[in-house]
Protein backbone atom coordinates (compact mmCIF):
# COMPACT_ATOMS: atom_id res chain seq x y z
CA UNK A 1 4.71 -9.77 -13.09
CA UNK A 2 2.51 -12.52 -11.36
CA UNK A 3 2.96 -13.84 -7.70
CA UNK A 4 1.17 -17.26 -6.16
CA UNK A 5 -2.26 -16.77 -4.74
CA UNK A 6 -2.59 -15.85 -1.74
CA UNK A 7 -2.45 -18.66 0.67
CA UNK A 8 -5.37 -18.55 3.99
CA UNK A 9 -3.73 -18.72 7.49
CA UNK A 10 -5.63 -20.08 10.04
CA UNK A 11 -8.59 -17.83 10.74
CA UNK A 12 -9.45 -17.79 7.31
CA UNK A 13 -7.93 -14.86 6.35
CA UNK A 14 -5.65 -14.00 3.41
CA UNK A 15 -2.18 -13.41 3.86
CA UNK A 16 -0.82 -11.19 0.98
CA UNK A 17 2.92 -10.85 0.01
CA UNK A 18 4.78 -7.74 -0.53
CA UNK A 19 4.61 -8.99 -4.29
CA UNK A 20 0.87 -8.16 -4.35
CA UNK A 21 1.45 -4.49 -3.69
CA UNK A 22 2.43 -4.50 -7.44
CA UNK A 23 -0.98 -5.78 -8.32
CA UNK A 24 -3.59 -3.01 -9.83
CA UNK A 25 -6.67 -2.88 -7.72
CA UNK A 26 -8.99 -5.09 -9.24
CA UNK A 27 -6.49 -7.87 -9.20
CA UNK A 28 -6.12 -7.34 -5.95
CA UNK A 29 -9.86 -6.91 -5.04
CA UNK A 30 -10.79 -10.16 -6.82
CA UNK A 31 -7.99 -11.66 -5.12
CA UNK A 32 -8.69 -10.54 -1.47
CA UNK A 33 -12.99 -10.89 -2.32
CA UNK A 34 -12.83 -13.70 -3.77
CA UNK A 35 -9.67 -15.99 -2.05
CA UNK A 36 -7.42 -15.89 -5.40
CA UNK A 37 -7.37 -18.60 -8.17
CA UNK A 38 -9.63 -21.23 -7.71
CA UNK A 39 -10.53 -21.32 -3.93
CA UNK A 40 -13.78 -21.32 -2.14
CA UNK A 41 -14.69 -17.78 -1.84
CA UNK A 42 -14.09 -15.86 1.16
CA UNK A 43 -17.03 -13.10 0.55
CA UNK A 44 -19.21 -15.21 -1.83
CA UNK A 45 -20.97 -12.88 -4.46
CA UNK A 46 -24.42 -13.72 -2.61
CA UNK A 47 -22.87 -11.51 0.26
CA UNK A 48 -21.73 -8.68 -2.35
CA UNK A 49 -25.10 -8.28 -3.00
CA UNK A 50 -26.78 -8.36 0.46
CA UNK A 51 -24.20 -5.58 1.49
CA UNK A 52 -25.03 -3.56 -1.58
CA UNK A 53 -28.89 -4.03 -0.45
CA UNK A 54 -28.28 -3.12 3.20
CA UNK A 55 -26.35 0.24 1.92
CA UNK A 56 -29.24 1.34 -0.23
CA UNK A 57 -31.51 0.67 2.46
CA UNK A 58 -29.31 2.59 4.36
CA UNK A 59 -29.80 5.82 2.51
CA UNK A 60 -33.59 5.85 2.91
CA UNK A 61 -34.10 8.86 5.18
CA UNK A 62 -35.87 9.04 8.60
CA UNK A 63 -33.93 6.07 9.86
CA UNK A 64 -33.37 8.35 13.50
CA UNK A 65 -37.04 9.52 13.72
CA UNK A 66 -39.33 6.73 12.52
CA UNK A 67 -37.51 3.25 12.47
CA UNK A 68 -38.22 0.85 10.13
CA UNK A 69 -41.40 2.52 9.68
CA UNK A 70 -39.82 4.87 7.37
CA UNK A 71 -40.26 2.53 4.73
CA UNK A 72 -44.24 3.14 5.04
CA UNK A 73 -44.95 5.91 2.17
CA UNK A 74 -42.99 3.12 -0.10
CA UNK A 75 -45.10 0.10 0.61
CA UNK A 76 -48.57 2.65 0.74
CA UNK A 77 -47.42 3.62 -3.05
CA UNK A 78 -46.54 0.27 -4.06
CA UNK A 79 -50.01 -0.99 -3.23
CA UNK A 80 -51.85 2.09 -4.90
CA UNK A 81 -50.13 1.09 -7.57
CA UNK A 82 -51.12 -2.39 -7.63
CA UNK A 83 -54.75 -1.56 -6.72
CA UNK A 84 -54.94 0.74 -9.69
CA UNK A 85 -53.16 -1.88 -12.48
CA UNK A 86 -56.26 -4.01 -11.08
CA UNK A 87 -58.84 -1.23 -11.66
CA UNK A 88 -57.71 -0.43 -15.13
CA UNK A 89 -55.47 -2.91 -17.03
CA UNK A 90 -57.49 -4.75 -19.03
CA UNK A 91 -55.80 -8.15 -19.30
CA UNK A 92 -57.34 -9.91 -22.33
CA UNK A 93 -60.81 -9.01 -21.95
CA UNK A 94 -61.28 -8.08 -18.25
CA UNK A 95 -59.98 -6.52 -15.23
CA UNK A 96 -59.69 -8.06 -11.74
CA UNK A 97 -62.59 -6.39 -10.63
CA UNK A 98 -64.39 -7.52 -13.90
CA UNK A 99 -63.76 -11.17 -12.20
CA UNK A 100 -64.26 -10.36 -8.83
CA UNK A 101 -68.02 -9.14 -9.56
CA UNK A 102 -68.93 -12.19 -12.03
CA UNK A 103 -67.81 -14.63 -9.49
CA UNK A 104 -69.43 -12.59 -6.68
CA UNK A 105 -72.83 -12.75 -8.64
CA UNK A 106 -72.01 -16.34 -9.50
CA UNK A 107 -71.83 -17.57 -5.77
CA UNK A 108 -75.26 -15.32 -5.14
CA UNK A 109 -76.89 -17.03 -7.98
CA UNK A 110 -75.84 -20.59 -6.90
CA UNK A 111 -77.10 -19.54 -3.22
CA UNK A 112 -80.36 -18.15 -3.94
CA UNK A 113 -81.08 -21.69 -6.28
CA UNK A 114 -80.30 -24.11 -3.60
CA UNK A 115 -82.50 -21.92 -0.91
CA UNK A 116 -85.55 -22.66 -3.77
C-alpha cells in the first residue's frame, strides 16, 4: 500500500498522514530525512554525517575535566607517529631525514663558497 509524499507546510516541516503509519521504518526514515520522492532534502546527507562526527566526538572521555583538551594524548600520538614514518620509512631510496641532512649540507656548502 503506497500513500503521496509527504507534502512541507510552511516551516518546512513534513506533514505525514495517518497512511504513513503503515510504512516500515526505513520508508518512513528516508521519507521524513530526506523530504519523500524527489524533493530537496530536508537533512541533506552532508548533515548525517556531521551529526555522526559530533556523536563520536562525543564519546571521547574527559569532556567534564579537561575540555577540548582531552583530545591532546590523540594529536601527541598522531604526530609520534608521523615523526617516526619519517625516521624509518624508506621511500624509494631515502628517508625525510636522509633529505633534510643533504640539503642542510648543500646550503652549508653553497655558503662557505660564496664567503671564498
Amino acid at each position: 500500500m503506497c500513500s503521496p509524499p509527504p507534502t512541507r507546510n510552511n516551516q518546512g516541516l513534513v506533514v505525514f498522514g495517518l497512511l504513513n503509519a503503515l510504512f516500515d521504518s526505513t520508508t518512513l526514515l528516508s521519507f521524513s530525512l530526506f523530504g519523500g520522492g524527489g524533493e530537496t532534502p530536508i537533512i541533506s546527507p552532508e548533515m548525517l554525517v556531521r551529526k555522526k562526527i559530533r556523536y563520536l566526538l562525543q564519546l571521547v572521555p574527559g569532556k567534564q575535566h579537561f575540555g577540548m583538551y582531552r583530545f591532546l594524548p590523540f594529536f601527541f600520538l598522531l604526530g609520534g607517529a608521523m615523526e617516526w614514518f619519517m625516521i624509518n620509512v624508506r621511500l624509494g631510496e631515502e628517508t625525510f631525514y636522509d633529505v633534510y641532512r643533504r640539503k642542510r649540507s648543500e646550503r652549508q656548502y653553497e655558503r662557505r663558497m660564496e664567503e671564498r
